[in-house]
N, C-alpha and C. Protein backbone atom coordinates (compact mmCIF):
# COMPACT_ATOMS: atom_id res chain seq x y z
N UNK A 1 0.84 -1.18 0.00
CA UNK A 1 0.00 0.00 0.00
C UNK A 1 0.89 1.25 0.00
N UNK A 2 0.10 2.16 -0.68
CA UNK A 2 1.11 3.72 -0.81
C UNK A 2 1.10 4.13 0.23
N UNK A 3 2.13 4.99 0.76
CA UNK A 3 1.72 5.92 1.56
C UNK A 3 1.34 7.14 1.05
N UNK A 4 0.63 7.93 1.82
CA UNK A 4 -0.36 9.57 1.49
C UNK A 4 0.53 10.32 0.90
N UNK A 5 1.69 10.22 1.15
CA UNK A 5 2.65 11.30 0.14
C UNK A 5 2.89 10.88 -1.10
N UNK A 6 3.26 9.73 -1.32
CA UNK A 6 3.56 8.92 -2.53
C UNK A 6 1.50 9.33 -3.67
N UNK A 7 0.67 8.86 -2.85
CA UNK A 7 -0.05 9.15 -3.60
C UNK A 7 -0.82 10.39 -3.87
N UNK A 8 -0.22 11.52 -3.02
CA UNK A 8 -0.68 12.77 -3.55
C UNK A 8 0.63 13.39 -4.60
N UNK A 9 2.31 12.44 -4.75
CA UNK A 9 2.18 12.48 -6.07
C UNK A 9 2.05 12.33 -6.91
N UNK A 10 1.47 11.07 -6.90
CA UNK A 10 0.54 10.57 -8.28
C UNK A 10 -0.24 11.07 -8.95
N UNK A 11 -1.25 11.83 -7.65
CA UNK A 11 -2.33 12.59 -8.50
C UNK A 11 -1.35 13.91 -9.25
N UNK A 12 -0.38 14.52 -8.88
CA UNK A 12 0.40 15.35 -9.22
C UNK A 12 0.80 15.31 -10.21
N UNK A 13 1.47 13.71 -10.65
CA UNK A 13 1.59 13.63 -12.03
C UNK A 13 0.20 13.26 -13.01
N UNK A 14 -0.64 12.93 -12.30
CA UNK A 14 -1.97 12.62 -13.30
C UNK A 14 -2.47 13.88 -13.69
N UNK A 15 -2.29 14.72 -12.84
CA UNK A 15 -2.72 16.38 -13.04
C UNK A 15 -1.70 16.88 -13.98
N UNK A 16 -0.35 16.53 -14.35
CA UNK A 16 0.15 16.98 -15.50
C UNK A 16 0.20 16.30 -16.75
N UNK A 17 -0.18 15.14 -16.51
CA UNK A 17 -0.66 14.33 -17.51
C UNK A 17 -2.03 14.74 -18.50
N UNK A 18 -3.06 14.91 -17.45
CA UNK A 18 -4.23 15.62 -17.93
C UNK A 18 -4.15 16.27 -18.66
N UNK A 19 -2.75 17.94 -18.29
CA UNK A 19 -3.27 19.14 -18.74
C UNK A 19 -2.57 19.28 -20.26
N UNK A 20 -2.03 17.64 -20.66
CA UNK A 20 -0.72 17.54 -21.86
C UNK A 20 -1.09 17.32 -22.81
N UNK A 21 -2.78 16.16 -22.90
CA UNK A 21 -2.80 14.96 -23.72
C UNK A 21 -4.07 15.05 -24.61
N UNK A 22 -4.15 15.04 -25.84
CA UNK A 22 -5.25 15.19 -26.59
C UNK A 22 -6.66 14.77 -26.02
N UNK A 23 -7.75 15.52 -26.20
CA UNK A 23 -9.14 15.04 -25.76
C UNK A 23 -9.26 13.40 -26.10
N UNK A 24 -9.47 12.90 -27.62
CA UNK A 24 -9.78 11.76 -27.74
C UNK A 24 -8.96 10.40 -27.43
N UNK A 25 -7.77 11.06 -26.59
CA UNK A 25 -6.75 9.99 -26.44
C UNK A 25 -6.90 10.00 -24.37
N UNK A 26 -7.65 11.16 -23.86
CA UNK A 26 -7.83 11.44 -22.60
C UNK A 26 -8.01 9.97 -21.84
N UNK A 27 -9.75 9.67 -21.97
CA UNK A 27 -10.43 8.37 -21.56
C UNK A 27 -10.01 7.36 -21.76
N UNK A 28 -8.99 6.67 -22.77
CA UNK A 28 -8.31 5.45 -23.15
C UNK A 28 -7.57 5.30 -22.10
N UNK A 29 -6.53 6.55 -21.84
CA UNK A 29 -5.32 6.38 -21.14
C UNK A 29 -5.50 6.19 -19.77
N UNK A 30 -6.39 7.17 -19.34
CA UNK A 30 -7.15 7.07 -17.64
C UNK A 30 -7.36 5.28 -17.26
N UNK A 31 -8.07 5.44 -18.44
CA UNK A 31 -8.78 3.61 -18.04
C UNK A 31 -7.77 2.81 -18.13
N UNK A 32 -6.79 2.71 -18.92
CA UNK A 32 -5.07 1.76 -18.75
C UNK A 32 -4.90 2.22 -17.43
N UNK A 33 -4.61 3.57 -17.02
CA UNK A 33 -4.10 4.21 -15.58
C UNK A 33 -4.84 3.23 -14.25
N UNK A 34 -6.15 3.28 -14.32
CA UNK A 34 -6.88 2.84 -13.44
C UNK A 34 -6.33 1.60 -13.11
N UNK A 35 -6.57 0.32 -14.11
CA UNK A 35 -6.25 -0.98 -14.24
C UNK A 35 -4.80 -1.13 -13.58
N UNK A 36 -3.69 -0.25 -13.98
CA UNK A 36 -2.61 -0.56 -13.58
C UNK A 36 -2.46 -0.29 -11.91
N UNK A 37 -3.31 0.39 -11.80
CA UNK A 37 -3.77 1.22 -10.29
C UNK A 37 -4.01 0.08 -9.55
N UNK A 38 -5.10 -0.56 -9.42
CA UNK A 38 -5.75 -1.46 -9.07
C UNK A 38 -4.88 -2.97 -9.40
N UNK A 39 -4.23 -2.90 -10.32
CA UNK A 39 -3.24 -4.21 -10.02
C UNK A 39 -1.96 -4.21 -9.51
N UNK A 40 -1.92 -3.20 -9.22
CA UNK A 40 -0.73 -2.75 -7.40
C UNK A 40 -1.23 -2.33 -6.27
N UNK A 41 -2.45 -2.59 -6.13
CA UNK A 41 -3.45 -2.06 -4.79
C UNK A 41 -3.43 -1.13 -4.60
N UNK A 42 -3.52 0.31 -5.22
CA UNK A 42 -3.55 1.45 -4.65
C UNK A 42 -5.10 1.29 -4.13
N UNK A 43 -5.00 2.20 -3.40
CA UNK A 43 -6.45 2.23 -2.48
C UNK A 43 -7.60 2.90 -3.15
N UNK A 44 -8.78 2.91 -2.81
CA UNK A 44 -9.90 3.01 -4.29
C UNK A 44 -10.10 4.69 -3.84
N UNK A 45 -9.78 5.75 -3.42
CA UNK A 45 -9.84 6.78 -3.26
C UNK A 45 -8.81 7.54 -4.79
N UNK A 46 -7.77 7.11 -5.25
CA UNK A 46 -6.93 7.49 -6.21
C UNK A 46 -8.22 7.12 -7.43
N UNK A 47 -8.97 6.41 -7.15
CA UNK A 47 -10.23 5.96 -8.48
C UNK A 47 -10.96 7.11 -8.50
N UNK A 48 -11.70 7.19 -7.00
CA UNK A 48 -12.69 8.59 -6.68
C UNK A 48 -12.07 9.33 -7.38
N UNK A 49 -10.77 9.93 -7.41
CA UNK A 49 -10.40 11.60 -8.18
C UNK A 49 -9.96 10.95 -8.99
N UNK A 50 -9.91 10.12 -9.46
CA UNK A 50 -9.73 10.52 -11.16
C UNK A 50 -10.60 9.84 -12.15
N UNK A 51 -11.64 9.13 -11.21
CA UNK A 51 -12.94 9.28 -11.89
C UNK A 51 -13.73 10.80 -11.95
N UNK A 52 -13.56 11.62 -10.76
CA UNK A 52 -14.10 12.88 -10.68
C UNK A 52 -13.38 13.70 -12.24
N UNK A 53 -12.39 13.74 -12.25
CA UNK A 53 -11.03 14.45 -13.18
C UNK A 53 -12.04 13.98 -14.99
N UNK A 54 -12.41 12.61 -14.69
CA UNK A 54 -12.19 12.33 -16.12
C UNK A 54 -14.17 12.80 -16.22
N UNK A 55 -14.80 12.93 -15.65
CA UNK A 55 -15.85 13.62 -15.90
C UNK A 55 -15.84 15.00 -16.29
N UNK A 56 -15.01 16.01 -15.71
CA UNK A 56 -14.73 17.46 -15.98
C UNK A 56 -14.62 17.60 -17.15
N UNK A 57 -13.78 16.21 -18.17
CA UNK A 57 -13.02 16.07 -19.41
C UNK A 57 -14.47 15.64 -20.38
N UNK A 58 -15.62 15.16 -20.18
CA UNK A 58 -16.85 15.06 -20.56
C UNK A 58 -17.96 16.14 -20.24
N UNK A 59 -17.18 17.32 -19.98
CA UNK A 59 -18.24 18.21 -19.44
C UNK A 59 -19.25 18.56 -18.74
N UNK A 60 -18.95 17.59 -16.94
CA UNK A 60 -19.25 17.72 -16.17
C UNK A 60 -18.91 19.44 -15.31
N UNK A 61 -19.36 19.93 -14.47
CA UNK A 61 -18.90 21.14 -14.00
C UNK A 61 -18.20 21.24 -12.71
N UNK A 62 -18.24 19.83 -11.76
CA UNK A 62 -17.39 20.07 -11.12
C UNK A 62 -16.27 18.77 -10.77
N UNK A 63 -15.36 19.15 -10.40
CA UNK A 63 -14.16 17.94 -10.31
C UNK A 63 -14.20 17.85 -8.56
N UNK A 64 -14.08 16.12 -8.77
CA UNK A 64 -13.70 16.22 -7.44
C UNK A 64 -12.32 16.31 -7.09
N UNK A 65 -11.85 16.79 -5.65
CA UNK A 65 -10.71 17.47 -5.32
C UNK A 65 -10.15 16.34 -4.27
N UNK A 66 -8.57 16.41 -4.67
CA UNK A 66 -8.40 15.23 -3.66
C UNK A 66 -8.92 15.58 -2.08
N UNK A 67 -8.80 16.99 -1.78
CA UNK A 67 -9.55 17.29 -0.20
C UNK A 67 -11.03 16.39 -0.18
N UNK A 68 -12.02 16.39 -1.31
CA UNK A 68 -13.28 15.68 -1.12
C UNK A 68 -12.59 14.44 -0.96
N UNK A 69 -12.13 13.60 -1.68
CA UNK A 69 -11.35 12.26 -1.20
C UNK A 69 -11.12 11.43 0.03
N UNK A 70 -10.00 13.15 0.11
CA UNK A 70 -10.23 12.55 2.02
C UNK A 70 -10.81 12.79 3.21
N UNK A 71 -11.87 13.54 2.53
CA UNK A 71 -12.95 13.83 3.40
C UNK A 71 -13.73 12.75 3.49
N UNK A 72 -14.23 12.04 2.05
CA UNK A 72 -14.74 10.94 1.80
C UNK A 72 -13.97 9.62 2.85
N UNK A 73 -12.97 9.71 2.43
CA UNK A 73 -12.08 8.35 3.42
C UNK A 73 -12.28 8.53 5.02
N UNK A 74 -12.31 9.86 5.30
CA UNK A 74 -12.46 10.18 7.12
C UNK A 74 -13.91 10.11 7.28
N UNK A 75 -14.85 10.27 6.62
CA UNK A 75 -15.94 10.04 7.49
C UNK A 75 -16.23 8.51 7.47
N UNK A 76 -15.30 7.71 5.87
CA UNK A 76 -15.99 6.06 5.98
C UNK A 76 -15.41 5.06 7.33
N UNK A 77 -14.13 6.05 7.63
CA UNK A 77 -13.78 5.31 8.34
C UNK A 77 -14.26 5.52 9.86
N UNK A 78 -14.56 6.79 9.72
CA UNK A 78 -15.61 7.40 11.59
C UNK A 78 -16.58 6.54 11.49
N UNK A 79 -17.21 5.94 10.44
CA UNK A 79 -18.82 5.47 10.69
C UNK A 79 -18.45 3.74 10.63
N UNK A 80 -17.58 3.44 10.58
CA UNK A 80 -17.33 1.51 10.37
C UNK A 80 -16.89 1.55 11.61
């Protein structure tokens, strides 16, 4: 498992990745990203934002922010 620094720079580089890469080549690459994500266990919160990220890229209006993330992760874990 990552630790919180390691994966806030991931999103760091996914955020410069984003701002580089042609629209129709965007959604292909995310979804390779994800898969490779998930077959090194990153934890499913790195999914939350950049499932949020790749909606903005479909013209959604708002992105989620890694702060919603771990806001999301602190309350799942106050209520279990």
């Amino acid at each position: 498992m990552l630790t919180l620094r390691l994966k806030l720079e991931f999103l760091l580089v996914i955020n410069h990745l984003r701002a580089h890469l042609f629209d129709k080549w965007r959604g292909v690459l995310i979804e390779l990203l994800l898969d490779r994500i998930k077959w090194r266990g990153v934890l499913i919160e790195l999914d939350i934002c950049l499932l949020g990220q790749l909606g903005v890229w479909f013209g959604h209006k708002e992105e989620i922010s890694l702060v919603d993330v771990l806001n999301m992760k602190l309350q799942n874990t106050g209520s279990s």
